[in-house]
C-alpha atoms as a PDB file:
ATOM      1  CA  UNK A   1     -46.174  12.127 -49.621  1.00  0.00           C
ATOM      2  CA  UNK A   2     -43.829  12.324 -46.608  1.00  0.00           C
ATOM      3  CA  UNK A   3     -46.497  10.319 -44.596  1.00  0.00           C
ATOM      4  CA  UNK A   4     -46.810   7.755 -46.967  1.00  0.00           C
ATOM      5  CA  UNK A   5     -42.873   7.597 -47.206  1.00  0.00           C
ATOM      6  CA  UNK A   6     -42.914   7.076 -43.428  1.00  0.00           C
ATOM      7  CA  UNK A   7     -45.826   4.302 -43.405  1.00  0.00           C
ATOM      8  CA  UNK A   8     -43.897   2.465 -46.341  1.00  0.00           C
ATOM      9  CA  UNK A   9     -40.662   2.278 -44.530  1.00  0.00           C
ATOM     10  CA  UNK A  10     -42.490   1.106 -40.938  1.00  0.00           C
ATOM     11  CA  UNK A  11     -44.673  -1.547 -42.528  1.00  0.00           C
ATOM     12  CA  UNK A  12     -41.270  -2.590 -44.736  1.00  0.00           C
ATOM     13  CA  UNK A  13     -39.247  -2.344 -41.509  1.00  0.00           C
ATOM     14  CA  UNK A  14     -42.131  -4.340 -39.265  1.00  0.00           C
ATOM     15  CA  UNK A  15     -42.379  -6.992 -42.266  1.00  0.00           C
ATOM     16  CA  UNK A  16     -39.002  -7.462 -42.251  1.00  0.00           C
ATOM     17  CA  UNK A  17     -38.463  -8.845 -39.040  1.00  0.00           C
ATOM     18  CA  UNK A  18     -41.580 -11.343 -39.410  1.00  0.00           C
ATOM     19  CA  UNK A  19     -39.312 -13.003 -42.595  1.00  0.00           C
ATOM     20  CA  UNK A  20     -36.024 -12.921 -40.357  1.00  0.00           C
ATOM     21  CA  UNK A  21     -35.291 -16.689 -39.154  1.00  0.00           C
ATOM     22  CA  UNK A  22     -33.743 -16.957 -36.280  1.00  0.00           C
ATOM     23  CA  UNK A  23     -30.496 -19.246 -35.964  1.00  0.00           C
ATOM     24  CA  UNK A  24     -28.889 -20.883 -33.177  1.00  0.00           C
ATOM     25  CA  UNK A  25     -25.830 -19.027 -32.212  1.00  0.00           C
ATOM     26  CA  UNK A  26     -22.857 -20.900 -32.925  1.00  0.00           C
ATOM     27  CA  UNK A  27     -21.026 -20.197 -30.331  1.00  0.00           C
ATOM     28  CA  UNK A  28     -23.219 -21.947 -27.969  1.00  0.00           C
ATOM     29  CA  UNK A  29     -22.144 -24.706 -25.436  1.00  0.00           C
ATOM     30  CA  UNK A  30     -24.046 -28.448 -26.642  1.00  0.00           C
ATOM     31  CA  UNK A  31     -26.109 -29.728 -23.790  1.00  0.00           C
ATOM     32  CA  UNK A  32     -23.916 -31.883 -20.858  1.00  0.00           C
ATOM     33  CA  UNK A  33     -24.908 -34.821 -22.505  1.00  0.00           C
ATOM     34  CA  UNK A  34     -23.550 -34.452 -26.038  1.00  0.00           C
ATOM     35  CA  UNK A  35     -20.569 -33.061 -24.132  1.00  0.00           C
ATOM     36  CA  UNK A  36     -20.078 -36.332 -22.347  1.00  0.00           C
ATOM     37  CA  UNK A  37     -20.587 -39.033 -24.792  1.00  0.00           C
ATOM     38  CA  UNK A  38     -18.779 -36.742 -27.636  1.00  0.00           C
ATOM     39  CA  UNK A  39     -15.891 -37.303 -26.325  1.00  0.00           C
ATOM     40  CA  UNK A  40     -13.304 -39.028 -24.108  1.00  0.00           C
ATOM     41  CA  UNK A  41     -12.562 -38.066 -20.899  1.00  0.00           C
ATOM     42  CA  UNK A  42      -9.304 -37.907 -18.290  1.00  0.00           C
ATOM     43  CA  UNK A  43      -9.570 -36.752 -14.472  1.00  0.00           C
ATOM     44  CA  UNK A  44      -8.199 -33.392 -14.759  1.00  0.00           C
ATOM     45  CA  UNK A  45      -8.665 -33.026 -10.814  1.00  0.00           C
ATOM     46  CA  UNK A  46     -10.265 -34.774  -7.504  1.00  0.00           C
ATOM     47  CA  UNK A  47     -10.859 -33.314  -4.260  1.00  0.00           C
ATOM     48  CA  UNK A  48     -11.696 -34.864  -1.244  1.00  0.00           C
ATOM     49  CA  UNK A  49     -10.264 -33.774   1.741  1.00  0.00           C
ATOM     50  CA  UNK A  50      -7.068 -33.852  -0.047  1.00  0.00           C
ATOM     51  CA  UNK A  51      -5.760 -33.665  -3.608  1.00  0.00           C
ATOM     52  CA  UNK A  52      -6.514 -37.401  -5.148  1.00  0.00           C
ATOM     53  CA  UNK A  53      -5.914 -36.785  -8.991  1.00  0.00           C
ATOM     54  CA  UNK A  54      -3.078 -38.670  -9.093  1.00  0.00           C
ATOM     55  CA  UNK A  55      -5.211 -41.746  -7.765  1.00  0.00           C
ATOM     56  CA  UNK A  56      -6.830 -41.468 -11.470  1.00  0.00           C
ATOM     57  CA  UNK A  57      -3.906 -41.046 -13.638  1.00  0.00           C
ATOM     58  CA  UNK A  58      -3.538 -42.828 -17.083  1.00  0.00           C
ATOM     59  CA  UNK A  59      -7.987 -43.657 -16.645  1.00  0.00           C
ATOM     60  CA  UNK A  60     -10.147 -42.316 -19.216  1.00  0.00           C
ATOM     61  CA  UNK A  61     -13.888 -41.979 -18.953  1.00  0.00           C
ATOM     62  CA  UNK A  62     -15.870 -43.212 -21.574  1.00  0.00           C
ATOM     63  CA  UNK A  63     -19.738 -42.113 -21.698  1.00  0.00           C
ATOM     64  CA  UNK A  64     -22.296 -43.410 -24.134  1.00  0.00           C
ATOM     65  CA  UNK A  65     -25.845 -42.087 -25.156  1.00  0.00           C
ATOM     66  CA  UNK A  66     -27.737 -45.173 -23.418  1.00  0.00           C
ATOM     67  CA  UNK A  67     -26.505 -44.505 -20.133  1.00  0.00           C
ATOM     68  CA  UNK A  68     -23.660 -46.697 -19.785  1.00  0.00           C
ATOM     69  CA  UNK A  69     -20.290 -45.672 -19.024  1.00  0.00           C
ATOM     70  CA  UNK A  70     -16.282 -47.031 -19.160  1.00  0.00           C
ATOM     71  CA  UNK A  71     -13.325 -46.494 -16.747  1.00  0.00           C
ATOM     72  CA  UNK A  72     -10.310 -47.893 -18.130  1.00  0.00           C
ATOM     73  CA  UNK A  73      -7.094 -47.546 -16.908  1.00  0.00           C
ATOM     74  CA  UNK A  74      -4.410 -50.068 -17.446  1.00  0.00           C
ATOM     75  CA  UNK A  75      -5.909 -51.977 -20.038  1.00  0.00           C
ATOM     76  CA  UNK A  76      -9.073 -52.913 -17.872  1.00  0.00           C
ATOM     77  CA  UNK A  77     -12.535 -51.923 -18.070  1.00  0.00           C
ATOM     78  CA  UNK A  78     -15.058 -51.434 -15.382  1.00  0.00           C
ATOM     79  CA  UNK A  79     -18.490 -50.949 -16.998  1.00  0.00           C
ATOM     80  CA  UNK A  80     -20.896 -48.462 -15.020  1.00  0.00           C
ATOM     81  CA  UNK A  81     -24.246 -46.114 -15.412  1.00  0.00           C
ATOM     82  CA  UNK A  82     -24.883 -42.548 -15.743  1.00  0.00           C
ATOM     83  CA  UNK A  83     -27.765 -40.465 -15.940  1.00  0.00           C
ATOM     84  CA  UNK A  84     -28.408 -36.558 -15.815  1.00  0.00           C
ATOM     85  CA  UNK A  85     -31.389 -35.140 -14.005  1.00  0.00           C
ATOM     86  CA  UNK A  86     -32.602 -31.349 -12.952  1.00  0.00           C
ATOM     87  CA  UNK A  87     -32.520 -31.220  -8.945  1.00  0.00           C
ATOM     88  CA  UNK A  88     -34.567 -28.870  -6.802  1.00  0.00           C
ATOM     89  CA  UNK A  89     -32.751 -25.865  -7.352  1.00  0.00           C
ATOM     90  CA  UNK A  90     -32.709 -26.493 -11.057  1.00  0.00           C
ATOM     91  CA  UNK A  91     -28.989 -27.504 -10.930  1.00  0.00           C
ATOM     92  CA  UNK A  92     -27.754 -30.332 -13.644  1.00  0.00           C
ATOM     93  CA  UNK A  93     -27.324 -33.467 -12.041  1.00  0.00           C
ATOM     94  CA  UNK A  94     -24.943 -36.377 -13.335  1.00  0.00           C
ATOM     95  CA  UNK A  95     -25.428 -39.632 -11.353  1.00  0.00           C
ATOM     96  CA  UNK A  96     -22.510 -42.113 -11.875  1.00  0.00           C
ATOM     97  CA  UNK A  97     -22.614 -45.791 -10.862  1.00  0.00           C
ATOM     98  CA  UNK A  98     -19.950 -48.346 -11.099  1.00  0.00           C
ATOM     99  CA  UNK A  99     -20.170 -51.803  -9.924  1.00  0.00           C
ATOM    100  CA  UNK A 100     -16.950 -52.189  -8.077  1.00  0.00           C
ATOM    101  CA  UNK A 101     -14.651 -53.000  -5.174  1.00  0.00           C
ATOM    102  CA  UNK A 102     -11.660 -50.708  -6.474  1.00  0.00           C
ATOM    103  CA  UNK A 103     -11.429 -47.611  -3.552  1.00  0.00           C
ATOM    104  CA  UNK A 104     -10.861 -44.931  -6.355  1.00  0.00           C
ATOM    105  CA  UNK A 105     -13.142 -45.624  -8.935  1.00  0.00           C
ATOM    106  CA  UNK A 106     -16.101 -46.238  -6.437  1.00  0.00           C
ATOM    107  CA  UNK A 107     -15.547 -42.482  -4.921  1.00  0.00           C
ATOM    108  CA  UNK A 108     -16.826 -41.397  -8.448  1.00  0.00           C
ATOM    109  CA  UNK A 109     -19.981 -43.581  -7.440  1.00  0.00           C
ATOM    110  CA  UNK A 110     -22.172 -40.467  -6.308  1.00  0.00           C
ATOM    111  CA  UNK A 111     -25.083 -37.354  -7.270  1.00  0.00           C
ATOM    112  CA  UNK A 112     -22.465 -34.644  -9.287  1.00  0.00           C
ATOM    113  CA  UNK A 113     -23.482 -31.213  -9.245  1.00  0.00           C
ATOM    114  CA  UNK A 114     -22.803 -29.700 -12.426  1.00  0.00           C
ATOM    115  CA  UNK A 115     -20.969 -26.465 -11.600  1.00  0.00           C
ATOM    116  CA  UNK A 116     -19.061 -25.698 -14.780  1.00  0.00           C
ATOM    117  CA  UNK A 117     -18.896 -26.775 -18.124  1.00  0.00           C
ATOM    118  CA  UNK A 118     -18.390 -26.138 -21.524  1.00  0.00           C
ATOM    119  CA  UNK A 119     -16.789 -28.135 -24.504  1.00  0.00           C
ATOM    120  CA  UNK A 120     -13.706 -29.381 -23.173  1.00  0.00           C
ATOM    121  CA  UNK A 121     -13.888 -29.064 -19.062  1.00  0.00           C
ATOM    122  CA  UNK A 122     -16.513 -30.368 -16.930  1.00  0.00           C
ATOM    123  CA  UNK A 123     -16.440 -29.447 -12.987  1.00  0.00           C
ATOM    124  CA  UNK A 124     -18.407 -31.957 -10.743  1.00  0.00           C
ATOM    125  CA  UNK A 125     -19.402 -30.788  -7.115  1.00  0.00           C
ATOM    126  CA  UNK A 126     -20.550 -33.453  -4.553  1.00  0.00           C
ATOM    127  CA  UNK A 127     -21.932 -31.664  -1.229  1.00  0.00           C
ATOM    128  CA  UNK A 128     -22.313 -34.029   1.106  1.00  0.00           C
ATOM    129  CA  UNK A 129     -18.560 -35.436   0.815  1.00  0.00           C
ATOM    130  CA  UNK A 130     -17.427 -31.735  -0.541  1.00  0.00           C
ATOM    131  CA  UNK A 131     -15.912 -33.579  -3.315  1.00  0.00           C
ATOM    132  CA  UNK A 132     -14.707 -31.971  -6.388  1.00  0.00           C
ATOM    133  CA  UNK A 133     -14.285 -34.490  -9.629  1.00  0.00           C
ATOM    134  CA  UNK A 134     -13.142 -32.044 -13.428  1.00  0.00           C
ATOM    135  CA  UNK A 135     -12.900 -33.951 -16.254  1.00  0.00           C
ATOM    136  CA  UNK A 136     -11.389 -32.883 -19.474  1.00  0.00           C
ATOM    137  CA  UNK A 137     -11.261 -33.833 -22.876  1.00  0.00           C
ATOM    138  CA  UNK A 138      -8.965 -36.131 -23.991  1.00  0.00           C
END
């Protein structure tokens, strides 16, 4: 009887965990790219070679799902692209592209290492220029 107690309870116990559905957790971070185009975004801080975040003050950042993206700041837009991509060392990529002659919003033109994130902060790492570009929500 005891034996057949303890084979009852294993095969209840092992069946039980073949009927338990899993669920994400939800507290987990979306992916960068519902992140970006959730949401609104201000420069929160720029680096490069100095402290340049007031250069972007009053600019928002506006990312959309097709790739496009908005910097307005004063009432005017400058339209631009954006992509994300895995590099080499399996780091998140964000590409950003605008089509301008305006000396601050061209030095977001470059390959942004994704180095931090989650729902409301984004930290952007450029090597090459040892930039540093954090966006927050607005």
């Amino acid at each position: 009887m005891r034996n057949l107690n303890v084979l009852l309870t294993a095969s209840l116990l092992s069946l039980s965990f073949v009927f338990v559905r899993c669920t994400p957790d939800a507290t987990s971070v979306p992916s960068t790219e519902e992140i970006l185009v959730r949401n609104s975004w201000s420069v929160d801080y720029y680096f490069q070679g100095q402290d340049m975040t007031s250069d972007f003050g009053n600019s928002t950042l506006l990312f959309s799902n097709t790739g496009s993206v908005g910097y307005q700041k004063n009432g005017e837009i400058v339209a631009g692209t954006w992509n994300k991509s895995v590099d080499a060392s399996n780091n998140e990529v964000i590409v950003i592209h605008f089509n301008t002659t305006d000396v601050n919003i061209s030095r977001l033109n470059e390959s942004w290492k994704v180095a931090d994130r989650s729902s409301n902060l984004l930290q952007l790492e450029e090597n090459t220029t040892n930039s540093l570009f954090r966006i927050k929500r607005q």
